[in-house]
N, C-alpha and C. Protein backbone atom coordinates (compact mmCIF):
# COMPACT_ATOMS: atom_id res chain seq x y z
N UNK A 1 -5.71 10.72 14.21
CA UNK A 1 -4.80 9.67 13.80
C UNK A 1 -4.86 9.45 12.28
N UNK A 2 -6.42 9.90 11.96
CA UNK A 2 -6.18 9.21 10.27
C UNK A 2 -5.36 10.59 9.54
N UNK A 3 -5.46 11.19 9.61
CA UNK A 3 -4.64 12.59 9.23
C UNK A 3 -3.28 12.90 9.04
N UNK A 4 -2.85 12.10 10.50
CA UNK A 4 -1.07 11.57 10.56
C UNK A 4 -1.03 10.43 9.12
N UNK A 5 -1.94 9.52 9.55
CA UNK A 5 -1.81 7.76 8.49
C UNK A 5 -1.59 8.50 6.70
N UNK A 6 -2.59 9.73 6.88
CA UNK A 6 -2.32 10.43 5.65
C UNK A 6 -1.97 10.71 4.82
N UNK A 7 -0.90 11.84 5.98
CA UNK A 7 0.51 12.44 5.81
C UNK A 7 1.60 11.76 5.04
N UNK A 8 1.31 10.71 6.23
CA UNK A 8 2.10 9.31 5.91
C UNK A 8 1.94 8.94 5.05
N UNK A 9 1.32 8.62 4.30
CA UNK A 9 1.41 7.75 3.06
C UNK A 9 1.27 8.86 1.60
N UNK A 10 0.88 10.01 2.45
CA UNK A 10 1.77 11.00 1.26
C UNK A 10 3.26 11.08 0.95
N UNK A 11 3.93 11.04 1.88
CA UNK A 11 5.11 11.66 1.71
C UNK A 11 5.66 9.88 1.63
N UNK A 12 5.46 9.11 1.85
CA UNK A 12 5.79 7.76 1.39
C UNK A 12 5.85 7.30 -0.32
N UNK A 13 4.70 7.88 -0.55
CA UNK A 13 4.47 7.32 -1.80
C UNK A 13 5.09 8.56 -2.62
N UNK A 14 5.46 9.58 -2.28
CA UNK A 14 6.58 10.72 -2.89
C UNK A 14 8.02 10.33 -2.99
N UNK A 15 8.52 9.66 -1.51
CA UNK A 15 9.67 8.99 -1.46
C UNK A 15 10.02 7.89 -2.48
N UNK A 16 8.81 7.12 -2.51
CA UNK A 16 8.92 6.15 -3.34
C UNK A 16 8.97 6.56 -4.88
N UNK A 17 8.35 7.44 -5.46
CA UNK A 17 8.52 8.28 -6.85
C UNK A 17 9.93 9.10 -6.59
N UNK A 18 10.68 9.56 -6.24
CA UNK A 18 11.43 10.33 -6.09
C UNK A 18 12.74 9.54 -6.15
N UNK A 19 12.79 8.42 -5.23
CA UNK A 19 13.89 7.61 -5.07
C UNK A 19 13.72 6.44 -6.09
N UNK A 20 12.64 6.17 -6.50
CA UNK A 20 12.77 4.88 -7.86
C UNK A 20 13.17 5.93 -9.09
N UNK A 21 12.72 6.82 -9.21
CA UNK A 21 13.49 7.84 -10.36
C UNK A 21 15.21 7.66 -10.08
N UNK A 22 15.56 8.06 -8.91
CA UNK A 22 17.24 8.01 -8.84
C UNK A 22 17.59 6.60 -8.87
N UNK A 23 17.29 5.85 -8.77
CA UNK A 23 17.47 4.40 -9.11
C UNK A 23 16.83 3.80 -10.57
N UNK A 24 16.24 4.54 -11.20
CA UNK A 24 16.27 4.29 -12.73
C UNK A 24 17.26 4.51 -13.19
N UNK A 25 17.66 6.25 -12.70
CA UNK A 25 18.30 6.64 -13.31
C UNK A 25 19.90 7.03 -13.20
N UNK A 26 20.07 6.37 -12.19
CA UNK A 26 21.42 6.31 -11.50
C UNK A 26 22.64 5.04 -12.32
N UNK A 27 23.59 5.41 -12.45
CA UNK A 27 24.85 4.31 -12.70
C UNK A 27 24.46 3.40 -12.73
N UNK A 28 24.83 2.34 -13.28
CA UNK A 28 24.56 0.84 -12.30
C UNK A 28 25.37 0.38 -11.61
N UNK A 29 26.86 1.16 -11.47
CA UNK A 29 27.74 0.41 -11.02
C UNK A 29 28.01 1.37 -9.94
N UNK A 30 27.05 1.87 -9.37
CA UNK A 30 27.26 3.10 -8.07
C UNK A 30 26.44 2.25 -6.93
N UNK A 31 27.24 2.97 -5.91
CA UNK A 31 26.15 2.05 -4.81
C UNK A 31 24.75 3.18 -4.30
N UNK A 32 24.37 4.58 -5.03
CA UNK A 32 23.37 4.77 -4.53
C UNK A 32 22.37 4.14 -5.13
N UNK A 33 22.51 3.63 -6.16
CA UNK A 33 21.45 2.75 -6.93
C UNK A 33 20.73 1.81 -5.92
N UNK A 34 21.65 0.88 -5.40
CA UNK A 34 21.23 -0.20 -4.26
C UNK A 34 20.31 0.85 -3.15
N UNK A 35 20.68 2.25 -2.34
CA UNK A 35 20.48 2.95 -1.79
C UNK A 35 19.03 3.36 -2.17
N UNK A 36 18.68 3.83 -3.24
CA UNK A 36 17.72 4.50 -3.91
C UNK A 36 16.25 3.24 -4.17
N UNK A 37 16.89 2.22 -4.72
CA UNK A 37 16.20 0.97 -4.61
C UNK A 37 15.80 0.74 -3.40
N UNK A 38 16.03 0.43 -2.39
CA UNK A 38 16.12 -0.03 -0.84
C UNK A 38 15.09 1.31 -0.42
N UNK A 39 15.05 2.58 -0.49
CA UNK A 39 14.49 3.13 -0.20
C UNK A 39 13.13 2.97 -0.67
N UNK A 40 13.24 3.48 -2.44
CA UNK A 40 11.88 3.54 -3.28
C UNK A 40 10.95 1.92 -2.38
N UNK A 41 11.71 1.10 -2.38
CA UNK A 41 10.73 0.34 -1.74
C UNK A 41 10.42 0.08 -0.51
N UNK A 42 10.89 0.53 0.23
CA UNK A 42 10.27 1.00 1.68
C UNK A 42 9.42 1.92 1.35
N UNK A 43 9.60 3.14 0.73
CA UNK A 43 8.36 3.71 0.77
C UNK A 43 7.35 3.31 0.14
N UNK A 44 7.42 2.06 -1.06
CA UNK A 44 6.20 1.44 -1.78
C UNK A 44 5.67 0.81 -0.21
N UNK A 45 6.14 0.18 0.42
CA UNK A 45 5.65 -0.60 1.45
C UNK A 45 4.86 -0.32 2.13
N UNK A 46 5.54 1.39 2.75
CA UNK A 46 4.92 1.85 3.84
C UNK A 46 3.51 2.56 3.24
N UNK A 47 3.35 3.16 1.79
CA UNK A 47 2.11 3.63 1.11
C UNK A 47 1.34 3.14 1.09
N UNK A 48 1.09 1.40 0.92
CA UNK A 48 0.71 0.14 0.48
C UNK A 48 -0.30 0.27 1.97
N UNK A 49 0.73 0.06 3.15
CA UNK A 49 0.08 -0.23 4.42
C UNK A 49 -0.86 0.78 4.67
N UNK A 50 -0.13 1.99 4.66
CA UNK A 50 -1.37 3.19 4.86
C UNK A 50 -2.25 3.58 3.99
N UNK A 51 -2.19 3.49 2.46
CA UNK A 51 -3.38 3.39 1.94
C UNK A 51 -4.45 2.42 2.46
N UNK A 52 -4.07 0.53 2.89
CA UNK A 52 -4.85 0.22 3.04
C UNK A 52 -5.39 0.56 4.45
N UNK A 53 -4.90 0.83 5.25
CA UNK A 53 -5.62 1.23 6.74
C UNK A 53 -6.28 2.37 6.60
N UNK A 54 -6.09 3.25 6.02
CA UNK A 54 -7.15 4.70 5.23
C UNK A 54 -8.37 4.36 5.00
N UNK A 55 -8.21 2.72 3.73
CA UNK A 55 -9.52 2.68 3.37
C UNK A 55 -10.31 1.64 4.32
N UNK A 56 -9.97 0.60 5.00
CA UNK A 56 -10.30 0.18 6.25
C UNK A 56 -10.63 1.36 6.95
N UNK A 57 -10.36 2.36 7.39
CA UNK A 57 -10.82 3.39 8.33
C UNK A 57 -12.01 4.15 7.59
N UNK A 58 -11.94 4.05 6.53
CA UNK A 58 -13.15 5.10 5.68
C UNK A 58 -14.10 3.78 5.60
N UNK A 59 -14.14 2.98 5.41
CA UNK A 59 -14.99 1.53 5.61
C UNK A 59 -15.79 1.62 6.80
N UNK A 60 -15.21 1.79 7.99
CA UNK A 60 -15.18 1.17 8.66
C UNK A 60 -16.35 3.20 9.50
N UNK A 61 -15.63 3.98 9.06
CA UNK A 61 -16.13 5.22 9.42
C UNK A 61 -17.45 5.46 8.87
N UNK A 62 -18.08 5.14 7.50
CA UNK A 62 -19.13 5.09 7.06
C UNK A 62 -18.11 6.32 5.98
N UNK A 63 -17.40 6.80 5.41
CA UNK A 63 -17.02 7.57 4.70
C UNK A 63 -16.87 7.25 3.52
N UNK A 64 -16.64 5.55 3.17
CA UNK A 64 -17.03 5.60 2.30
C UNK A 64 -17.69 4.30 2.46
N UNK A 65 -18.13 3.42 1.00
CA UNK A 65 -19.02 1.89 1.06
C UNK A 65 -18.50 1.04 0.87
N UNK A 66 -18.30 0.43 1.73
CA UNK A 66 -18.29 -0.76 1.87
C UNK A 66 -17.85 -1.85 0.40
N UNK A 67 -17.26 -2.56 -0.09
CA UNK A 67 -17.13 -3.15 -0.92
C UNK A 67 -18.08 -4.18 -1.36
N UNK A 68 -18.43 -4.59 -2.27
CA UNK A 68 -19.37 -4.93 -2.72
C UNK A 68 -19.27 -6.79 -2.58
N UNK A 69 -19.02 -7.44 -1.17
CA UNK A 69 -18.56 -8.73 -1.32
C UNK A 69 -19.39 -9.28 -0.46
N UNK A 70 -19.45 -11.11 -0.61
CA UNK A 70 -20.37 -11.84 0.02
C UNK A 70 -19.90 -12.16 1.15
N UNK A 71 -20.50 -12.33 2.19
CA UNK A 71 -19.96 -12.24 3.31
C UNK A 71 -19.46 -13.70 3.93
N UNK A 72 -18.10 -14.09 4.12
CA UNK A 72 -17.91 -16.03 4.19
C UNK A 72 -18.47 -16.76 4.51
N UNK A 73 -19.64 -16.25 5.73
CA UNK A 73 -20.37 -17.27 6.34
C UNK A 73 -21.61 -17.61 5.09
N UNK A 74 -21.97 -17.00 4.09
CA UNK A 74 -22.40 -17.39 3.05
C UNK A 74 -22.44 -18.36 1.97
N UNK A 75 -21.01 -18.25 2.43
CA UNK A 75 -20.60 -19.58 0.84
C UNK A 75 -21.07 -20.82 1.60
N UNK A 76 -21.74 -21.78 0.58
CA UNK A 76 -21.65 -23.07 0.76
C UNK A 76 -20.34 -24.02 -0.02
N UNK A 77 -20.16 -25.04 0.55
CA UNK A 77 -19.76 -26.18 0.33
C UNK A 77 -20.75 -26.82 -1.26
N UNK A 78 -19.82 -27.03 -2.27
CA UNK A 78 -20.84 -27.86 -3.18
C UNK A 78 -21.10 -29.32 -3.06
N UNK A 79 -22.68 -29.69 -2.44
CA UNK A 79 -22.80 -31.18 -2.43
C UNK A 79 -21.98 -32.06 -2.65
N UNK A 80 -21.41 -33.16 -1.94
CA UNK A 80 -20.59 -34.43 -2.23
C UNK A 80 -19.19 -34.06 -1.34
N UNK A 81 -18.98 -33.02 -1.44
CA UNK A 81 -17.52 -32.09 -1.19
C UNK A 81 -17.29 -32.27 0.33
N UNK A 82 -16.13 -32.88 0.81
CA UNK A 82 -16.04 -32.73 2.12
C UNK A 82 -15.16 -31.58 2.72
């Protein structure tokens, strides 16, 4: 599955370079612009999601470490503070 999530967010985040280029660089008064836009950011979206479930899965796989954060049940409340 992580291999597909991959794939995926290869060819997402290609879409998204590929189609924000034709929407830089397109007319402004054409409608693939709107087209090219609408796309480039679906594929920002969908890269976004699968990068982060990649690194949740490499987290979570021991592949890679863990981030370096305190864990919530840690924090206190500062005295007086309700």
């Amino acid at each position: 599955m992580q291999k597909l999530i991959a794939i995926l967010n290869v060819v997402a985040w290609a879409g998204f370079w590929a189609f924000g280029y034709i929407a830089l660089t397109s007319d402004t008064a054409s409608a693939s612009l709107t087209v090219a836009a609408l796309l480039a950011a679906l594929g920002a979206g969908i890269g976004i999601v699968a990068w982060l479930w990649l690194v949740r899965h490499s987290e979570a796989t021991g592949y890679a470490k863990r981030a370096r954060q305190v864990p919530r049940e840690h924090h206190r409340e500062p005295e007086g503070q309700a």
